[in-house]
C-alpha atoms as a PDB file:
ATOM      1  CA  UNK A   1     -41.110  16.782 -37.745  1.00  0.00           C
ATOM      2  CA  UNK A   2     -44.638  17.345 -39.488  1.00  0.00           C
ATOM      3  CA  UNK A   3     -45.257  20.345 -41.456  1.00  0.00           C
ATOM      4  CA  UNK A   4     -47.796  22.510 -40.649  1.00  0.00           C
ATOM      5  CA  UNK A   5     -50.578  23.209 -43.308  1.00  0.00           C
ATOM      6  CA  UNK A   6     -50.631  26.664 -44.213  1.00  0.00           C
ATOM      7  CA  UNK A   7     -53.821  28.592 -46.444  1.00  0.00           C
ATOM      8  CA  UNK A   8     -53.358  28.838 -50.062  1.00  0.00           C
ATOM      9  CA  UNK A   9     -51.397  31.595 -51.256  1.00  0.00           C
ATOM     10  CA  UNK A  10     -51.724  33.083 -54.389  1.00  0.00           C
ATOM     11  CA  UNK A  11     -48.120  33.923 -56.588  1.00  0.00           C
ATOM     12  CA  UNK A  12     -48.746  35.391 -59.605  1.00  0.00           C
ATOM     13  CA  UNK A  13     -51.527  33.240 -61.337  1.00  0.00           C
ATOM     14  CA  UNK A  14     -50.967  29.916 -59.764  1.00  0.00           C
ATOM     15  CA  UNK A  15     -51.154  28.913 -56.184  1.00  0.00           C
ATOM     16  CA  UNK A  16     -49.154  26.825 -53.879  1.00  0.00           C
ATOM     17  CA  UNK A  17     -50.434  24.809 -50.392  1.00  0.00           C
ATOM     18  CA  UNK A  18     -48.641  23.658 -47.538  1.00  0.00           C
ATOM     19  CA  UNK A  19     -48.755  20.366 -49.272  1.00  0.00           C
ATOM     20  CA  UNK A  20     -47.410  21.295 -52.619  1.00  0.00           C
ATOM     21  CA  UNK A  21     -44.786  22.804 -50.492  1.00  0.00           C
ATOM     22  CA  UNK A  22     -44.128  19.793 -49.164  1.00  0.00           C
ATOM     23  CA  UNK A  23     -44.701  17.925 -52.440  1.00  0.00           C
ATOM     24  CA  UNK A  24     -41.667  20.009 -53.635  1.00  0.00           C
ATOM     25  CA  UNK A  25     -39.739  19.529 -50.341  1.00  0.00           C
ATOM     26  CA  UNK A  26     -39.818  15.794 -50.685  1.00  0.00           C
ATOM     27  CA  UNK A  27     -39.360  15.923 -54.889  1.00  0.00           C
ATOM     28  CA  UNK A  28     -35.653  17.780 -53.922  1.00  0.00           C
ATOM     29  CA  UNK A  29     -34.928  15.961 -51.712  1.00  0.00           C
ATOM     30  CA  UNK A  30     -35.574  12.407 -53.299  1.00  0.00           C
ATOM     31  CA  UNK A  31     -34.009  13.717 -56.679  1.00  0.00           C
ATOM     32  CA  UNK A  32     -30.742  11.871 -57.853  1.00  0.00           C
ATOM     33  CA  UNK A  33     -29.044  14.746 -59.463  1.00  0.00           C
ATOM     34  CA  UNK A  34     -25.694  15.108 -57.605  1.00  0.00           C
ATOM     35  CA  UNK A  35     -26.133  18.521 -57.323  1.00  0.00           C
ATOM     36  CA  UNK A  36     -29.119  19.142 -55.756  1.00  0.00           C
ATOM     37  CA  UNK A  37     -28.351  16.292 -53.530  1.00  0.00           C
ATOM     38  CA  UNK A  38     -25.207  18.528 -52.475  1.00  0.00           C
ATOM     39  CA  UNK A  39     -27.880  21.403 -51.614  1.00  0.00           C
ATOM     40  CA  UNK A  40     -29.788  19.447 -49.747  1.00  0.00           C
ATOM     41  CA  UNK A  41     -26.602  18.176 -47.427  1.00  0.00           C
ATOM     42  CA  UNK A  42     -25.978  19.563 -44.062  1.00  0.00           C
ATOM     43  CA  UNK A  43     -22.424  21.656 -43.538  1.00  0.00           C
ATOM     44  CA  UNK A  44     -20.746  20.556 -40.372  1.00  0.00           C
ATOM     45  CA  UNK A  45     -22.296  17.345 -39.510  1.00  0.00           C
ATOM     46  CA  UNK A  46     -25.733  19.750 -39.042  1.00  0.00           C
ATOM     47  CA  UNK A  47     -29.053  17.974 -39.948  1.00  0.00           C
ATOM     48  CA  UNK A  48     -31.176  19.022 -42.572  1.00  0.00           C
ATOM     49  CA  UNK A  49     -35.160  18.725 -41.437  1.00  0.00           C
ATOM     50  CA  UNK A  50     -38.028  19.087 -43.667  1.00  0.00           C
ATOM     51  CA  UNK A  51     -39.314  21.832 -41.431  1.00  0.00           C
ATOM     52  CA  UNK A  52     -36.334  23.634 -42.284  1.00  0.00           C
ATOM     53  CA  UNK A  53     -36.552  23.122 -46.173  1.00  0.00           C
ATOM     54  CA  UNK A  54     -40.354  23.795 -46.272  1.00  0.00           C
ATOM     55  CA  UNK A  55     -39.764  27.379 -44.484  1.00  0.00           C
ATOM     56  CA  UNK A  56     -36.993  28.341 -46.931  1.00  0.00           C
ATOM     57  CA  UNK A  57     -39.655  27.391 -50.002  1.00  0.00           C
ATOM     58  CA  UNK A  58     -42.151  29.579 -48.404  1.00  0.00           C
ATOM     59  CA  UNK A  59     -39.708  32.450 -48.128  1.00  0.00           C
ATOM     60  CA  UNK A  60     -38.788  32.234 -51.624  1.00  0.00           C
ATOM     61  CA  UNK A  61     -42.875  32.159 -52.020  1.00  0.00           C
ATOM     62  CA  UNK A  62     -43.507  35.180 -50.205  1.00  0.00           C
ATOM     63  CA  UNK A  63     -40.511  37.102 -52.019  1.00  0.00           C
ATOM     64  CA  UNK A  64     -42.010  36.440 -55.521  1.00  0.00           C
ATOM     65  CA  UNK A  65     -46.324  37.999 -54.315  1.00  0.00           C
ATOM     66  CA  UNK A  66     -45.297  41.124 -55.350  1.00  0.00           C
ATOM     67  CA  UNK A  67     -44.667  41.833 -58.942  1.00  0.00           C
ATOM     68  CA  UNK A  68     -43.235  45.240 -57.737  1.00  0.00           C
ATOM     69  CA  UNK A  69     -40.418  46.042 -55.164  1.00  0.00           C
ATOM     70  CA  UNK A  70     -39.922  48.830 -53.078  1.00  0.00           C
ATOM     71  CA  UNK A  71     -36.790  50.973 -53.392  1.00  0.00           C
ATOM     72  CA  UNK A  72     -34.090  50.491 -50.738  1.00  0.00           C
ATOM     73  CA  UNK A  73     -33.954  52.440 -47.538  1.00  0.00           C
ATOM     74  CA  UNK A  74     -30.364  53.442 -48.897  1.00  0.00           C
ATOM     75  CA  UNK A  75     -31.802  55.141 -52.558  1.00  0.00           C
ATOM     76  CA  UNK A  76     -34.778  56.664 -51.034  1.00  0.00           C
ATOM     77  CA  UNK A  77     -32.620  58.386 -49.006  1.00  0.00           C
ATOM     78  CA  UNK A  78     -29.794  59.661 -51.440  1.00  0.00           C
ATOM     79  CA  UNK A  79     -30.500  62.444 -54.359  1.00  0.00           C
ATOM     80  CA  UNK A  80     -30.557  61.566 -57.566  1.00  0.00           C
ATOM     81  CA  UNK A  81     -27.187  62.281 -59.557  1.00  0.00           C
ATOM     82  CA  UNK A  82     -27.616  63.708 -63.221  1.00  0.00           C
ATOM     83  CA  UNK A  83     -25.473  64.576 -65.323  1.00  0.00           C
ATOM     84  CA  UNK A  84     -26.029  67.440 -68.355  1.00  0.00           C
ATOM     85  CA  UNK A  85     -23.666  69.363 -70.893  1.00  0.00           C
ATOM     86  CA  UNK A  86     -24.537  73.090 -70.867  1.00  0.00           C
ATOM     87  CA  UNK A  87     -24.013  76.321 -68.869  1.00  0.00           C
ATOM     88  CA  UNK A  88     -24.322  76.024 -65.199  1.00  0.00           C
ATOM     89  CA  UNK A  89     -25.037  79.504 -65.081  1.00  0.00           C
ATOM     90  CA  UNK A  90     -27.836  79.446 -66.891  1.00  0.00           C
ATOM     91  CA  UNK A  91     -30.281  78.235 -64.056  1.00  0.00           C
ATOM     92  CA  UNK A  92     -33.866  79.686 -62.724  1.00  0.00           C
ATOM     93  CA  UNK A  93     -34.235  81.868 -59.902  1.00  0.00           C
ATOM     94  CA  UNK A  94     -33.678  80.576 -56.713  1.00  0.00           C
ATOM     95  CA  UNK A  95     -31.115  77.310 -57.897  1.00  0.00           C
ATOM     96  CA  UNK A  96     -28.315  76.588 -56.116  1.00  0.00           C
ATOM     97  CA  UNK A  97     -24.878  76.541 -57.656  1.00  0.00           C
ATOM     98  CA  UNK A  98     -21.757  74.882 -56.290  1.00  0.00           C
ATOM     99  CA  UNK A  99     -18.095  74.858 -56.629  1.00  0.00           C
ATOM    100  CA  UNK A 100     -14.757  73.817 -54.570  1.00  0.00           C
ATOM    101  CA  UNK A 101     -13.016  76.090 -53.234  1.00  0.00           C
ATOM    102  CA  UNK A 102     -10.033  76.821 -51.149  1.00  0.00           C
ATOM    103  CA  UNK A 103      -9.922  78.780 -47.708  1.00  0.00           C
ATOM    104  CA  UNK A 104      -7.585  81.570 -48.652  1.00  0.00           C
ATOM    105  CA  UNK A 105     -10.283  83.685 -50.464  1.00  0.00           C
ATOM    106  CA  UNK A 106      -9.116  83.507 -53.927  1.00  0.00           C
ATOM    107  CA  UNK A 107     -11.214  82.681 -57.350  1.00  0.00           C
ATOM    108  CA  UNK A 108      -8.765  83.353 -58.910  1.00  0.00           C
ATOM    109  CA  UNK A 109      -8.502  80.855 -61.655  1.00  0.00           C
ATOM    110  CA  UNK A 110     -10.677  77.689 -63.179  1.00  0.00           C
ATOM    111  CA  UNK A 111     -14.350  78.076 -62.722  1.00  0.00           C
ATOM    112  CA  UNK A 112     -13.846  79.991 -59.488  1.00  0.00           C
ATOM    113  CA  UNK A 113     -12.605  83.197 -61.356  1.00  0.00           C
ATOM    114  CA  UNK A 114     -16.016  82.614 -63.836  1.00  0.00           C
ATOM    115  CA  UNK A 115     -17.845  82.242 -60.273  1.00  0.00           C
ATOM    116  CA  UNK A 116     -16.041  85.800 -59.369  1.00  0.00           C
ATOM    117  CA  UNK A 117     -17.356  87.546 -62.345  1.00  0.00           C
ATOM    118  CA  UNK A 118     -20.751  86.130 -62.416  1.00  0.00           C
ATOM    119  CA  UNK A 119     -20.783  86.645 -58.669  1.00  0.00           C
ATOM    120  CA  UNK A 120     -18.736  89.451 -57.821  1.00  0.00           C
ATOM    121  CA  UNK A 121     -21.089  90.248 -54.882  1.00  0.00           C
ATOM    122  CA  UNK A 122     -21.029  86.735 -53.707  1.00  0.00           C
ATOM    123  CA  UNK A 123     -17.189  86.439 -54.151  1.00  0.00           C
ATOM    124  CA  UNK A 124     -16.614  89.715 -51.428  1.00  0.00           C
ATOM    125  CA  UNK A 125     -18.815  87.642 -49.012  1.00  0.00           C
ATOM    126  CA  UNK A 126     -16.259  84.435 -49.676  1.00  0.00           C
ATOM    127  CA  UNK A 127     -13.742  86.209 -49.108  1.00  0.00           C
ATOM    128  CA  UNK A 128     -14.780  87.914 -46.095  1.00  0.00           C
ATOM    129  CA  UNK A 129     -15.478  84.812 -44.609  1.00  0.00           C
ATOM    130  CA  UNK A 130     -12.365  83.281 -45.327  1.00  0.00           C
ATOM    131  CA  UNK A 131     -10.213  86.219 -43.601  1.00  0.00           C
ATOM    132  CA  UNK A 132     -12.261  85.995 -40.747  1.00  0.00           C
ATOM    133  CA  UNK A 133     -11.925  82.899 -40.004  1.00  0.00           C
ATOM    134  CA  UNK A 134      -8.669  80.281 -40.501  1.00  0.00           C
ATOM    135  CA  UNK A 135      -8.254  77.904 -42.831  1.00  0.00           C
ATOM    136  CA  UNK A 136      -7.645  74.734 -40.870  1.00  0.00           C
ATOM    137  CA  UNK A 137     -11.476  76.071 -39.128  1.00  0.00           C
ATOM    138  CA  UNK A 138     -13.084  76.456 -42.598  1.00  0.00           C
ATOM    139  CA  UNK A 139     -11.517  73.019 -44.180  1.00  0.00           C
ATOM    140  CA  UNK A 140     -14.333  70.289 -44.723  1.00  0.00           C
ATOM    141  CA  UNK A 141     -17.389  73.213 -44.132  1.00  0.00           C
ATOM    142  CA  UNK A 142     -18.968  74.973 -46.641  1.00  0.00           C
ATOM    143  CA  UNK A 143     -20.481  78.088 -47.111  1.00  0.00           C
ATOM    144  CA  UNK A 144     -24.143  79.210 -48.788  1.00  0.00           C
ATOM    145  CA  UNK A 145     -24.126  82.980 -50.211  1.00  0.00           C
ATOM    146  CA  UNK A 146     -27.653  83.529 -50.745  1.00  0.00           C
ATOM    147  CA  UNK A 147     -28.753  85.830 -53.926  1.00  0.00           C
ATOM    148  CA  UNK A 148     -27.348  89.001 -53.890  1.00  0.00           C
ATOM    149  CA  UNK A 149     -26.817  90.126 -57.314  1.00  0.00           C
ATOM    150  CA  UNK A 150     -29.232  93.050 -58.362  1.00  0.00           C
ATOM    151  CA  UNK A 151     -29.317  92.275 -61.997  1.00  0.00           C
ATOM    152  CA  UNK A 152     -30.119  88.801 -63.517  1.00  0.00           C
ATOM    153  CA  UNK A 153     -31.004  86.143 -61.906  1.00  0.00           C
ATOM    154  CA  UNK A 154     -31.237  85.290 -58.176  1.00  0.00           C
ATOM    155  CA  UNK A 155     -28.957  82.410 -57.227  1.00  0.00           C
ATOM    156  CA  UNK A 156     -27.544  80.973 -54.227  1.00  0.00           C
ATOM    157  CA  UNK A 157     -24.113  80.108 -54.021  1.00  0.00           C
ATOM    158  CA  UNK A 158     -22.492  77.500 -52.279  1.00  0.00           C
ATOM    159  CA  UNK A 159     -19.068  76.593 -51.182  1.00  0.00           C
ATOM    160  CA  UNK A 160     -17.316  73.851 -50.705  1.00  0.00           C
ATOM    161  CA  UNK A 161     -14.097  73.996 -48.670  1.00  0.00           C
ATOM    162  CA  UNK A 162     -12.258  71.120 -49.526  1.00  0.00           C
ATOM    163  CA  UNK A 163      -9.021  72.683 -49.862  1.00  0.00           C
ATOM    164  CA  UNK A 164      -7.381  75.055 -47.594  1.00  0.00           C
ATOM    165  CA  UNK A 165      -4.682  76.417 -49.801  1.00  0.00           C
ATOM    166  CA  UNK A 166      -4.419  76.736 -53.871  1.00  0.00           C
ATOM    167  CA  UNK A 167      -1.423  75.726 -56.197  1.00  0.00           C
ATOM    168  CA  UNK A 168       1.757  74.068 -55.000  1.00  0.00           C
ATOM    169  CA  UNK A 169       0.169  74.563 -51.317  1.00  0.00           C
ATOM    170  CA  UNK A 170      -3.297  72.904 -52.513  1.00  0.00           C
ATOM    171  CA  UNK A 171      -3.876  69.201 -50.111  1.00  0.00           C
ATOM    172  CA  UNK A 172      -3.619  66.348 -51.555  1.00  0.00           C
ATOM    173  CA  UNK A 173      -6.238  64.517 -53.134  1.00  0.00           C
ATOM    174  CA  UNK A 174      -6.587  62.378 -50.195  1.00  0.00           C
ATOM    175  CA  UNK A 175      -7.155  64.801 -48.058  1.00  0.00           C
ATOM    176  CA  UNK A 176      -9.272  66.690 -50.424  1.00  0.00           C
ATOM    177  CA  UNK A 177     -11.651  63.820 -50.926  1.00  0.00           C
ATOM    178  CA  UNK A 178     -11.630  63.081 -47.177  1.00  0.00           C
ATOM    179  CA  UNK A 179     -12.911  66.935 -46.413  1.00  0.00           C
ATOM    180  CA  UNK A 180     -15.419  67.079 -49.580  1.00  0.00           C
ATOM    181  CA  UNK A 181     -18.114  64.714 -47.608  1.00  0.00           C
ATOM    182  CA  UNK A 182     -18.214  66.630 -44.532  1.00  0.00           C
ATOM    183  CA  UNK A 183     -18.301  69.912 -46.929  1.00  0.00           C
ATOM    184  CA  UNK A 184     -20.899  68.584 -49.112  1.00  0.00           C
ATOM    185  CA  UNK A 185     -23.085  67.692 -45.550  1.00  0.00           C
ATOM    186  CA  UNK A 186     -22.560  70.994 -44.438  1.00  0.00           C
ATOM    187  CA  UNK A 187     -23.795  72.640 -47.328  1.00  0.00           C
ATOM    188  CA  UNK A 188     -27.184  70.306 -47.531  1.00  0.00           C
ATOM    189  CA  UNK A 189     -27.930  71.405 -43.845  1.00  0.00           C
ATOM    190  CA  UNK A 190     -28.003  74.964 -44.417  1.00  0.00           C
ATOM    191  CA  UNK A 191     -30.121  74.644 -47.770  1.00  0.00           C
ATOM    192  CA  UNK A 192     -32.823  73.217 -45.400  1.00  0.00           C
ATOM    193  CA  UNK A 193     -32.330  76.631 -43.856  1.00  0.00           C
ATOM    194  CA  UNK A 194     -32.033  79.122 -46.637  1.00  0.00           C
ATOM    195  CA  UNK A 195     -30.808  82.510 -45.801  1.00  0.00           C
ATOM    196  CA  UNK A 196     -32.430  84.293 -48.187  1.00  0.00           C
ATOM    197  CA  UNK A 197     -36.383  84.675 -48.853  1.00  0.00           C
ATOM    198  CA  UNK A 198     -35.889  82.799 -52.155  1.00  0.00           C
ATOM    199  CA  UNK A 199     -37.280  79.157 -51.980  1.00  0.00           C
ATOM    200  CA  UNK A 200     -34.485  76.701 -53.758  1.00  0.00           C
ATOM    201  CA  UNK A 201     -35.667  75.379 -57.305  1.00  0.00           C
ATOM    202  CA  UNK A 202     -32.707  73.432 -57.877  1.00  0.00           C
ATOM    203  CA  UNK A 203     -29.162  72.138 -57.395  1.00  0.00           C
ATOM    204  CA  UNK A 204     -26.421  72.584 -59.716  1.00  0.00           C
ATOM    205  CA  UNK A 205     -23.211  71.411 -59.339  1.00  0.00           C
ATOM    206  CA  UNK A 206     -19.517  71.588 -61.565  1.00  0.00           C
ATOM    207  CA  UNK A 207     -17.449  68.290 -61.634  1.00  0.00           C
ATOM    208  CA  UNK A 208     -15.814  69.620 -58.198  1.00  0.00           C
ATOM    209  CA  UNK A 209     -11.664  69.053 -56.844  1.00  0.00           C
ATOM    210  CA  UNK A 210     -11.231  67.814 -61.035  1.00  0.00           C
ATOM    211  CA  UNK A 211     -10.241  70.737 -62.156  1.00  0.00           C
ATOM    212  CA  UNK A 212      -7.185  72.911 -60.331  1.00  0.00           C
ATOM    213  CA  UNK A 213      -7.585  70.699 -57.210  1.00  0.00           C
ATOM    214  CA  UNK A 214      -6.316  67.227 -59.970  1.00  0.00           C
ATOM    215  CA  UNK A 215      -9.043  65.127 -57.712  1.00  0.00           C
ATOM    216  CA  UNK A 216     -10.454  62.349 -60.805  1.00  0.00           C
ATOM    217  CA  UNK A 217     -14.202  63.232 -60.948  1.00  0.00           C
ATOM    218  CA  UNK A 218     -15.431  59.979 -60.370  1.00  0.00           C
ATOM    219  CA  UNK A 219     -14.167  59.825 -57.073  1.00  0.00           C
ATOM    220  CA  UNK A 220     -15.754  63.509 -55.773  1.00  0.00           C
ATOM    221  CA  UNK A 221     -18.544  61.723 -57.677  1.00  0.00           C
ATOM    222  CA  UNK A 222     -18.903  58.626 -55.522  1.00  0.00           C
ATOM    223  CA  UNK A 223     -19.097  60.786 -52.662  1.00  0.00           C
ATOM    224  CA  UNK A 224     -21.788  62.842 -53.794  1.00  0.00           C
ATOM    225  CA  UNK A 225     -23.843  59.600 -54.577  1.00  0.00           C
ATOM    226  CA  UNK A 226     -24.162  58.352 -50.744  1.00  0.00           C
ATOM    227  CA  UNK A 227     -25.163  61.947 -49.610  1.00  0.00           C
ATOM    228  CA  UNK A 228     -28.396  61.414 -47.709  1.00  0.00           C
ATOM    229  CA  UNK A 229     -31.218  64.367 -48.292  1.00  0.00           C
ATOM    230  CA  UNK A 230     -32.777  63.733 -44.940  1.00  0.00           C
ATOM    231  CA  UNK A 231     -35.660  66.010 -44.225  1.00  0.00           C
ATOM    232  CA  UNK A 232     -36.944  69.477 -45.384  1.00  0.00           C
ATOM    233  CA  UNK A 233     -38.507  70.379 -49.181  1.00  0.00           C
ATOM    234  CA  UNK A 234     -35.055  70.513 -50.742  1.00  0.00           C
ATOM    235  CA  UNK A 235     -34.880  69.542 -54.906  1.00  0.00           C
ATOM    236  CA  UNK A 236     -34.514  65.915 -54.710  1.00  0.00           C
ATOM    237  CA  UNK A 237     -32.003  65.533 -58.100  1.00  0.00           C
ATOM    238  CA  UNK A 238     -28.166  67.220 -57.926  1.00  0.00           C
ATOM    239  CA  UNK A 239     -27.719  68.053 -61.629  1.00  0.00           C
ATOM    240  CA  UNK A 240     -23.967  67.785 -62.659  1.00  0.00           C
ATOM    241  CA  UNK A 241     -22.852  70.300 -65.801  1.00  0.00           C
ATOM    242  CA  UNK A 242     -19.916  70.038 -67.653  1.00  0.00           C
ATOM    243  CA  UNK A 243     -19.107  72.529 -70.312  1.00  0.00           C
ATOM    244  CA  UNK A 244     -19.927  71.509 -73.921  1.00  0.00           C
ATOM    245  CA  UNK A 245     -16.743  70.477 -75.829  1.00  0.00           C
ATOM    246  CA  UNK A 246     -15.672  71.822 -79.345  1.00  0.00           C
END
C-alpha cells in the first residue's frame, strides 16, 4: 500500500515530509538489529503494512509540535493540596476551616475542644444539629457554620461527619475513610453556596480522622486529592496545617 504524501510539518527546528517518513519507515524496517526487527513483527500471525508504521511515526510527530502540554482533564479539575506548619486559626476573614467530627455533638477533646473554644458560637450550632437529627442521617454529610463570632475574625466552619460516635464507639477506619469522601463533597457544595454574606478567601484544613479517629493521614489525604472543585469562584488550593513541633 502507497503512502500518501503529506505537507511539511515543522517539529521543533527541523522538519519532516511524507517521504522522510517513509525514509524512516523503510530504514526500521530494513535494519538488522534483532530488536527492532522484533518491533517491527506482527503479534498473532497479523501483518505489519507500511501504512500502518508511517501513521504511528506521524503520531509520535504530532505529539512532539508542542513544546508545552496542557494539564490533564483530571488536575484541572482537583484543588491543589498544600501543606504548611502554623496555626490554623490564624486565617483572614472569610476562610474556611475544617475538622472531623463525630455525630453525637461533642468537641470534646483533640482539636475539636480547641474548635469549641475558638468557636463556642459555632460549636452550639453543631450541636444543635446533631440532636436534631440522627447519627446514622448525619454520617458521610457535613455541615458549614458560617461566621458568627462577634469578636475576631469572621470564619466559616465546616464539618465533616465521618464518624458517628467518639471513643470505644468511634467506626472503624474503614468506615471512616469510606464516609470522609461523601463528607468532604458535601461540604464543597455548600461553599459554592455560602450562608453567610462573607465571600470565602480560603480553605484550611487539619490532618482530619489522624488524630482521635487513629485514621493514618495519608490515607484521609488521598481522598482529599481526587476531590473535584467543579464550578463556582471557590479558592482553588486546600491548605493543610499541622501544628509546629517543639
Amino acid at each position: 500500500m502507497a503512502i500518501k504524501r503529506n505537507k511539511t510539518t515543522e517539529i521543533g527546528e527541523g522538519s519532516k515530509s511524507g517521504d522522510d517518513i517513509r525514509a524512516i519507515v523503510l530504514d526500521k524496517f530494513d535494519s538488522d538489529d534483532k530488536n527492532s526487527s522484533a518491533d517491527l513483527m506482527p503479534k498473532s500471525g497479523g501483518t505489519v503494512t507500511y501504512a500502518s508504521m508511517a501513521s504511528k511515526a506521524a503520531e509520535q510527530d504530532k505529539k512532539q509540535m508542542s513544546p508545552t502540554q496542557s494539564p490533564s482533564p483530571s488536575n484541572s479539575k482537583t484543588f491543589i493540596i498544600t501543606d504548611r506548619v502554623g496555626d490554623i486559626f490564624d486565617a483572614p476573614d472569610g476562610a474556611v476551616i475544617i475538622h472531623a467530627c463525630n455525630c453525637m455533638g461533642s468537641w470534646a477533646a483533640g482539636i475539636a475542644a480547641a474548635f469549641k473554644q475558638r468557636y463556642p458560637k459555632a460549636f452550639a450550632k453543631y450541636a444543635l444539629h446533631c440532636k436534631q437529627n440522627t447519627p446514622n442521617s448525619l454520617w458521610g454529610t457535613a455541615l458549614l457554620i458560617p461566621p458568627m463570632e462577634t469578636k475576631g475574625p469572621r470564619h466559616y466552619v465546616g464539618c465533616l461527619f465521618t464518624s458517628r460516635r467518639y471513643g470505644r464507639g468511634k467506626d472503624s477506619p474503614a468506615q471512616i475513610l469510606a464516609k470522609t469522601g461523601p463528607a468532604m463533597e458535601d461540604l464543597v457544595e455548600m461553599m459554592r453556596k455560602p450562608t453567610a454574606k462573607d465571600t470565602i478567601t480560603e480553605i484550611r484544613i487539619c490532618q482530619i480522622n489522624s488524630g482521635l479517629f487513629s485514621v493514618p493521614w495519608e490515607k484521609s489525604k488521598a481522598i482529599i486529592e481526587e476531590l473535584e472543585i467543579g464550578d463556582g469562584d471557590l479558592p482553588k488550593e486546600i491548605i493543610v496545617y499541622t501544628q509546629p513541633t517543639g
